[in-house]
Protein backbone atom coordinates (compact mmCIF):
# COMPACT_ATOMS: atom_id res chain seq x y z
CA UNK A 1 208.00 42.52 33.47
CA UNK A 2 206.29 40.99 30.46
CA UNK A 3 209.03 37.85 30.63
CA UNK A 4 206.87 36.80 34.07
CA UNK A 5 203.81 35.35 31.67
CA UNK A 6 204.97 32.90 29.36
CA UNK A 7 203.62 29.59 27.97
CA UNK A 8 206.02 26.63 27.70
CA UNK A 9 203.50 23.63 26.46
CA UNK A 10 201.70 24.74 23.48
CA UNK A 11 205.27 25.31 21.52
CA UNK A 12 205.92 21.12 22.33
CA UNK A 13 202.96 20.38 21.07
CA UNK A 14 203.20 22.69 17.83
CA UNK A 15 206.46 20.45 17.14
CA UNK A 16 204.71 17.09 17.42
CA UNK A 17 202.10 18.40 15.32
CA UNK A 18 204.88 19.69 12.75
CA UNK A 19 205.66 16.12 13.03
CA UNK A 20 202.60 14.18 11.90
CA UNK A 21 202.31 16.79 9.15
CA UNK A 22 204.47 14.81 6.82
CA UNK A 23 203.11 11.26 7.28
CA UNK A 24 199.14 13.06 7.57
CA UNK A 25 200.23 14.93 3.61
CA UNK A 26 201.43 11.48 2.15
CA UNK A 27 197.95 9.97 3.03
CA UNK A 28 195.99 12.32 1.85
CA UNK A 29 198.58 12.96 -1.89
CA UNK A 30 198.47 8.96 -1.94
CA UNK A 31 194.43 9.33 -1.52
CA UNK A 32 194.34 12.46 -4.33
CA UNK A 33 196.18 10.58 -6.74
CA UNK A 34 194.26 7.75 -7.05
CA UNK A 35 191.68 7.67 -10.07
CA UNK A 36 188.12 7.10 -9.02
CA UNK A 37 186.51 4.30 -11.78
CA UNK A 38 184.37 2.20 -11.67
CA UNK A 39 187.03 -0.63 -10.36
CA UNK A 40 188.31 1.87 -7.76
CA UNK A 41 185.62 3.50 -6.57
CA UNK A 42 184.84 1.14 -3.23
CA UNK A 43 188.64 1.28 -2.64
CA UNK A 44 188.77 5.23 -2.87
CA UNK A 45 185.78 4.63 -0.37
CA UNK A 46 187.53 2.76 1.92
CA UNK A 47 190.51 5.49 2.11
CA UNK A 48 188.53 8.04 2.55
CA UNK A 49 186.41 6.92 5.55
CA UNK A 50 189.77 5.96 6.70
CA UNK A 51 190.94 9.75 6.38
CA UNK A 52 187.42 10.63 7.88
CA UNK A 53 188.19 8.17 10.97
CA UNK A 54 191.59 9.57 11.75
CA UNK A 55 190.68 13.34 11.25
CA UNK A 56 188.18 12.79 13.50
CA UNK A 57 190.13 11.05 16.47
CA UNK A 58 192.69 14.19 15.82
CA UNK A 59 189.69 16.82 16.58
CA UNK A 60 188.77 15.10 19.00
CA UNK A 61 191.90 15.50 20.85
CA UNK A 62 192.88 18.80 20.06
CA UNK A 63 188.85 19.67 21.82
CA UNK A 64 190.50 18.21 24.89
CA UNK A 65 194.07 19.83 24.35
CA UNK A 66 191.97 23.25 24.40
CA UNK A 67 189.91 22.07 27.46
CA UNK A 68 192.90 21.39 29.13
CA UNK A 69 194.77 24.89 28.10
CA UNK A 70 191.44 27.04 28.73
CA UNK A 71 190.79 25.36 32.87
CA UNK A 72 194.01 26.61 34.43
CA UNK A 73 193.73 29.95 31.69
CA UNK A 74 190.48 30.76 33.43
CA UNK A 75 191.71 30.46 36.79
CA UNK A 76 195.11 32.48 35.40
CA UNK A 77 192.50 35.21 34.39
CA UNK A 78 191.36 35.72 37.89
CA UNK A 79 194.99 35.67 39.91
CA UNK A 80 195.79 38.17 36.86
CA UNK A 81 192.71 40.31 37.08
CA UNK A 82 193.42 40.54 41.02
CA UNK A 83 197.23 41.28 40.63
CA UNK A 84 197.53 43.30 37.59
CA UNK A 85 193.94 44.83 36.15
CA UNK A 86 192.34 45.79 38.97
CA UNK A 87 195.21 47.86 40.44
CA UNK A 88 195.89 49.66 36.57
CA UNK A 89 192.26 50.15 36.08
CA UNK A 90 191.84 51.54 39.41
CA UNK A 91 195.12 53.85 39.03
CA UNK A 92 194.09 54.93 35.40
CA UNK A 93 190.49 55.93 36.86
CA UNK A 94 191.55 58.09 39.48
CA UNK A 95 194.26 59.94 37.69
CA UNK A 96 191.38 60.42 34.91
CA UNK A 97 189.45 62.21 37.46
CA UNK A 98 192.10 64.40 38.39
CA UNK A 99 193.20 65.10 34.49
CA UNK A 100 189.55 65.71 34.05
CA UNK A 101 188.86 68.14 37.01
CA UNK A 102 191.67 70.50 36.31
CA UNK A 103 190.65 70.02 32.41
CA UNK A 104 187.12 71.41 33.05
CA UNK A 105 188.46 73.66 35.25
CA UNK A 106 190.52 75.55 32.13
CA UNK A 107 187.57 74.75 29.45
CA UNK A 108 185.04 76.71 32.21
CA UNK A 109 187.71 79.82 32.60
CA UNK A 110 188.41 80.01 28.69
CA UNK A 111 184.34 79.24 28.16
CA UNK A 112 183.38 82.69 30.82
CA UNK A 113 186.35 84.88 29.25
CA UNK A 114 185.16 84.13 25.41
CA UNK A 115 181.17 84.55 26.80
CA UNK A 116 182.29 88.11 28.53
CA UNK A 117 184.76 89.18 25.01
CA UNK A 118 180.76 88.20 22.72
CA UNK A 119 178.67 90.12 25.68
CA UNK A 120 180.92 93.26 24.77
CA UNK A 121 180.12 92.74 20.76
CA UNK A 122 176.64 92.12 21.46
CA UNK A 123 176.39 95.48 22.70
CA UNK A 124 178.95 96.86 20.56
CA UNK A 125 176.74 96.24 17.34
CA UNK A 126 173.75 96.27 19.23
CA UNK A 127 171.90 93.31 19.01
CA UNK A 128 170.60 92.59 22.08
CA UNK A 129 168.08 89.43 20.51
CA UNK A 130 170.89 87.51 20.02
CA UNK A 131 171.81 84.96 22.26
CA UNK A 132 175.47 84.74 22.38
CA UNK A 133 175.83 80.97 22.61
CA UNK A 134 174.85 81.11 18.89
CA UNK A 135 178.15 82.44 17.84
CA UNK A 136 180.36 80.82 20.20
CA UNK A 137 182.82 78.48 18.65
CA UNK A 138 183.37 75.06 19.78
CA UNK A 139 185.52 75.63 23.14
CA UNK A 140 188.71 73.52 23.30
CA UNK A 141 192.05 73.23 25.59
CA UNK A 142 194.05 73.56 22.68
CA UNK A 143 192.72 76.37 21.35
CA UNK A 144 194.01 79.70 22.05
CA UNK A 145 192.10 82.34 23.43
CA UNK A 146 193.26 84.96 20.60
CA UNK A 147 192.00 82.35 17.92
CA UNK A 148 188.81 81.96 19.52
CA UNK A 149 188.09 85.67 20.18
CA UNK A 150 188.82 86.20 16.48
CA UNK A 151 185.89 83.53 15.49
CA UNK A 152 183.74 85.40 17.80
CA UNK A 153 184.49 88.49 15.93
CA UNK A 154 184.16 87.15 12.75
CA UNK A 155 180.70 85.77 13.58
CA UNK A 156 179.01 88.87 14.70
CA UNK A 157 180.55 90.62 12.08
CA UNK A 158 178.60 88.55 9.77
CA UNK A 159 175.65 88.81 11.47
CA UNK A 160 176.09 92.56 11.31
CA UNK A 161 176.55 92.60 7.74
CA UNK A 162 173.45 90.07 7.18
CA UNK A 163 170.86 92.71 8.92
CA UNK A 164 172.37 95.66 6.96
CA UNK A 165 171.23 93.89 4.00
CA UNK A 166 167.84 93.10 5.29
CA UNK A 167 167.47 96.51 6.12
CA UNK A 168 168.01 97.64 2.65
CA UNK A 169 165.70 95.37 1.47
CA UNK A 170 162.90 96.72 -0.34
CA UNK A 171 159.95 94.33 0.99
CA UNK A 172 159.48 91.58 3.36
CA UNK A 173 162.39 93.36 5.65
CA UNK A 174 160.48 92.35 8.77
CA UNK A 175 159.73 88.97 7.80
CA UNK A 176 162.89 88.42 6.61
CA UNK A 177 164.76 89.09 10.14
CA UNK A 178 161.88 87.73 11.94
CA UNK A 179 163.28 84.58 10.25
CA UNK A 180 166.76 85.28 10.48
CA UNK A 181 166.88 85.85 14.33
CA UNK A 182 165.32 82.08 13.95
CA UNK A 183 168.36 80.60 12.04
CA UNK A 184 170.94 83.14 11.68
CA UNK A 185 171.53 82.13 7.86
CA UNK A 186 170.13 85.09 5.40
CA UNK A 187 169.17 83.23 2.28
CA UNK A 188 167.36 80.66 4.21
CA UNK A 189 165.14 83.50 5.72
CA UNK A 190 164.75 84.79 2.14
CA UNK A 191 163.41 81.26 1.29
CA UNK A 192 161.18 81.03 3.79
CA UNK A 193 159.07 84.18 3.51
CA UNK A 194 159.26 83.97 -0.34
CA UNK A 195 157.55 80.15 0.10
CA UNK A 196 154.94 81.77 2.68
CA UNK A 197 154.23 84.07 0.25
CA UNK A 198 154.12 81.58 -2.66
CA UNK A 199 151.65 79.60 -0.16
CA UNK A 200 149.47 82.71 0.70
CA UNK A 201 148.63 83.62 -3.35
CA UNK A 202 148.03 80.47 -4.01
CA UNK A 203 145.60 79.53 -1.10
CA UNK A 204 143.55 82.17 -2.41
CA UNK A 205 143.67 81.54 -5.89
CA UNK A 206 142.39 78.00 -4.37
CA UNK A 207 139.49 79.81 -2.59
CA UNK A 208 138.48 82.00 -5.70
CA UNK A 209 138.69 78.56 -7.91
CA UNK A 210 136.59 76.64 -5.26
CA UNK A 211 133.74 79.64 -5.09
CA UNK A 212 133.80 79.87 -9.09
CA UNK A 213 133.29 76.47 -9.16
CA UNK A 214 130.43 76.81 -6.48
CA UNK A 215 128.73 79.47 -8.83
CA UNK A 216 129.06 77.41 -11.78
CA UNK A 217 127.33 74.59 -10.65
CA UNK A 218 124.18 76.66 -8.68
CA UNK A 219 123.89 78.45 -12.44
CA UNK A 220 123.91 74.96 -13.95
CA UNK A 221 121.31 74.04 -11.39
CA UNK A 222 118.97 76.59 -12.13
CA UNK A 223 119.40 76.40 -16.08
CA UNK A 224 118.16 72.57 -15.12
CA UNK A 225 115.50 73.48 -12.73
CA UNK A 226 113.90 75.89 -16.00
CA UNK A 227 114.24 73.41 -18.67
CA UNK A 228 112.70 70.62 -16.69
CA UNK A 229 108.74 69.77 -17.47
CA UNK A 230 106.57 71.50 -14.93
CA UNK A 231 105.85 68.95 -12.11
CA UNK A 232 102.08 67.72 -12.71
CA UNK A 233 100.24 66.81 -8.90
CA UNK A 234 98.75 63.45 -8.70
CA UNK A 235 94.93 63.46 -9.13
CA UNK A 236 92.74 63.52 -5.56
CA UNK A 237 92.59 60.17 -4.10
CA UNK A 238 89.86 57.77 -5.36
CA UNK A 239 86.83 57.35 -2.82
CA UNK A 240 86.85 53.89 -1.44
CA UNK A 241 83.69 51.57 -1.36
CA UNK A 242 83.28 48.62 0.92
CA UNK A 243 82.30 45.30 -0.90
CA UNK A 244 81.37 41.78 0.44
CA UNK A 245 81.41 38.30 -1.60
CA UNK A 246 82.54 35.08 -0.91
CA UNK A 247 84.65 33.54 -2.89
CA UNK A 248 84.61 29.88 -4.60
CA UNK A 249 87.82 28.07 -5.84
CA UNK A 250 90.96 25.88 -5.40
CA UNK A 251 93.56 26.26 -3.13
CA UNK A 252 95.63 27.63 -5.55
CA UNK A 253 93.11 29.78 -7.77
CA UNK A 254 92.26 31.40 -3.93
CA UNK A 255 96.14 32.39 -3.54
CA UNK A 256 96.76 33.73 -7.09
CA UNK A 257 93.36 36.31 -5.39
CA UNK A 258 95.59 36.84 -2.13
CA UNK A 259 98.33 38.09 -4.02
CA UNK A 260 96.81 39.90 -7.03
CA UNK A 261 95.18 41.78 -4.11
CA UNK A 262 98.12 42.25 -2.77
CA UNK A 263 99.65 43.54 -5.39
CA UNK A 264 96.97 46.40 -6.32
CA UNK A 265 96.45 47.49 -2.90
CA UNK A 266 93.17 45.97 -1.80
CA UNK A 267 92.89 45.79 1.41
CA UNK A 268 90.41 42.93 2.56
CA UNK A 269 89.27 40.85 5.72
């Protein structure tokens, strides 16, 4: 079927380009071989925009070769998506659906048999806190239902043997499977009460610091508050008089008055 597409121009135009290689690589070795003085260097010039010139005819039709190849490719590309990609797209979507329907169909039977199989451990070691789609392994067509049981198993036998140790535990027991019914992993439980504890002590060695400091500095206060001189009262207020005078002098004599006034509080009209 593939024999149907073929291209039969591009291969004669490959040969006439094979072709004009030869003459196009004596130019330019004939051009390279030259030695660029001070004699040659307009004649060098000359070549070379003469290279430049034909180069630039060539580009210009191999642009219009590739115009010419890419119109009747585009309208190719449509009798070819009509006649071949549509139909094989279409086909390979449909079957999908069908692969994938009877595919979920098997994942959802395994996926309640292996749920049912952890149900029966869950109450088997009795932990009824713990969701069973924590333990459940990733659920796959090509795994086997005895393989997958046996992960099961293996995972609540874990956590089994991670609450018999926290049970045994001296201190923090609670804590500790408070936290590990959070993330299932024992020493990260551990962590995490022994950091809350860490946090506790030293929040209150904080407070204790902050309210010695607080009774340091009211003591320092006080020890100020004796040593300083005893605060003397100002005297009673002068008794004020009413005076009138007029006043004889320059402009300038009669403004240093205004402001010497001013400045010791004498209030005038």
């Amino acid at each position: 079927m593939s024999e149907i597409i073929e291209i039969k121009q591009l291969p004669i135009l490959e040969e006439r380009l094979k072709s004009l290689k030869t003459e196009i690589e004596e130019k330019t070795q004939t051009a390279l071989s030259m030695v660029c003085t001070e004699d040659t260097v307009k004649e060098i010039k000359k070549m070379r925009a003469s290279l430049t010139k034909e180069f630039t005819e060539l580009e210009v039709r191999r642009k219009d070769v590739k115009a010419q190849i890419e119109a009747p490719y585009q309208e190719f590309y449509k009798v070819y998506q009509e006649c071949v990609s549509v139909p094989f797209k279409n086909a390979d979507a449909e079957l999908k659906k069908k692969i994938d329907k009877v595919e979920d169909t098997l994942k959802a039977d395994k996926h309640k048999k292996i749920t049912a199989y952890a149900n029966e451990l869950k109450t088997a070691y009795a932990v009824d806190w713990l969701n069973v789609e924590r333990v459940l392994p990733n659920i796959t067509l090509s795994a086997s239902l005895t393989s997958l049981k046996q992960a099961v198993a293996d995972r609540f036998e874990a956590v089994h043997y991670d609450c018999q140790c926290i049970s045994e535990l001296a201190e923090n027991s609670a804590e500790i499977l408070a936290e590990y019914k959070k993330s299932l992993n024992l020493s990260q439980a551990q962590l995490t009460v022994l950091q809350r504890k860490k946090d506790i002590e030293q929040a209150k060695t904080d407070v204790l610091t902050a309210t010695e400091q607080e009774q340091m500095k009211q003591k320092t206060e006080q020890k100020v508050e004796m040593l300083a001189p005893p605060v003397v009262e100002d005297k009673a207020k002068e008794k004020e008089y009413k005076m009138s005078f007029t006043v004889h002098g320059t402009i300038s004599q009669l403004k240093e008055l205004k402001d010497f006034m001013l400045e010791r509080g004498i209030r005038y009209e």
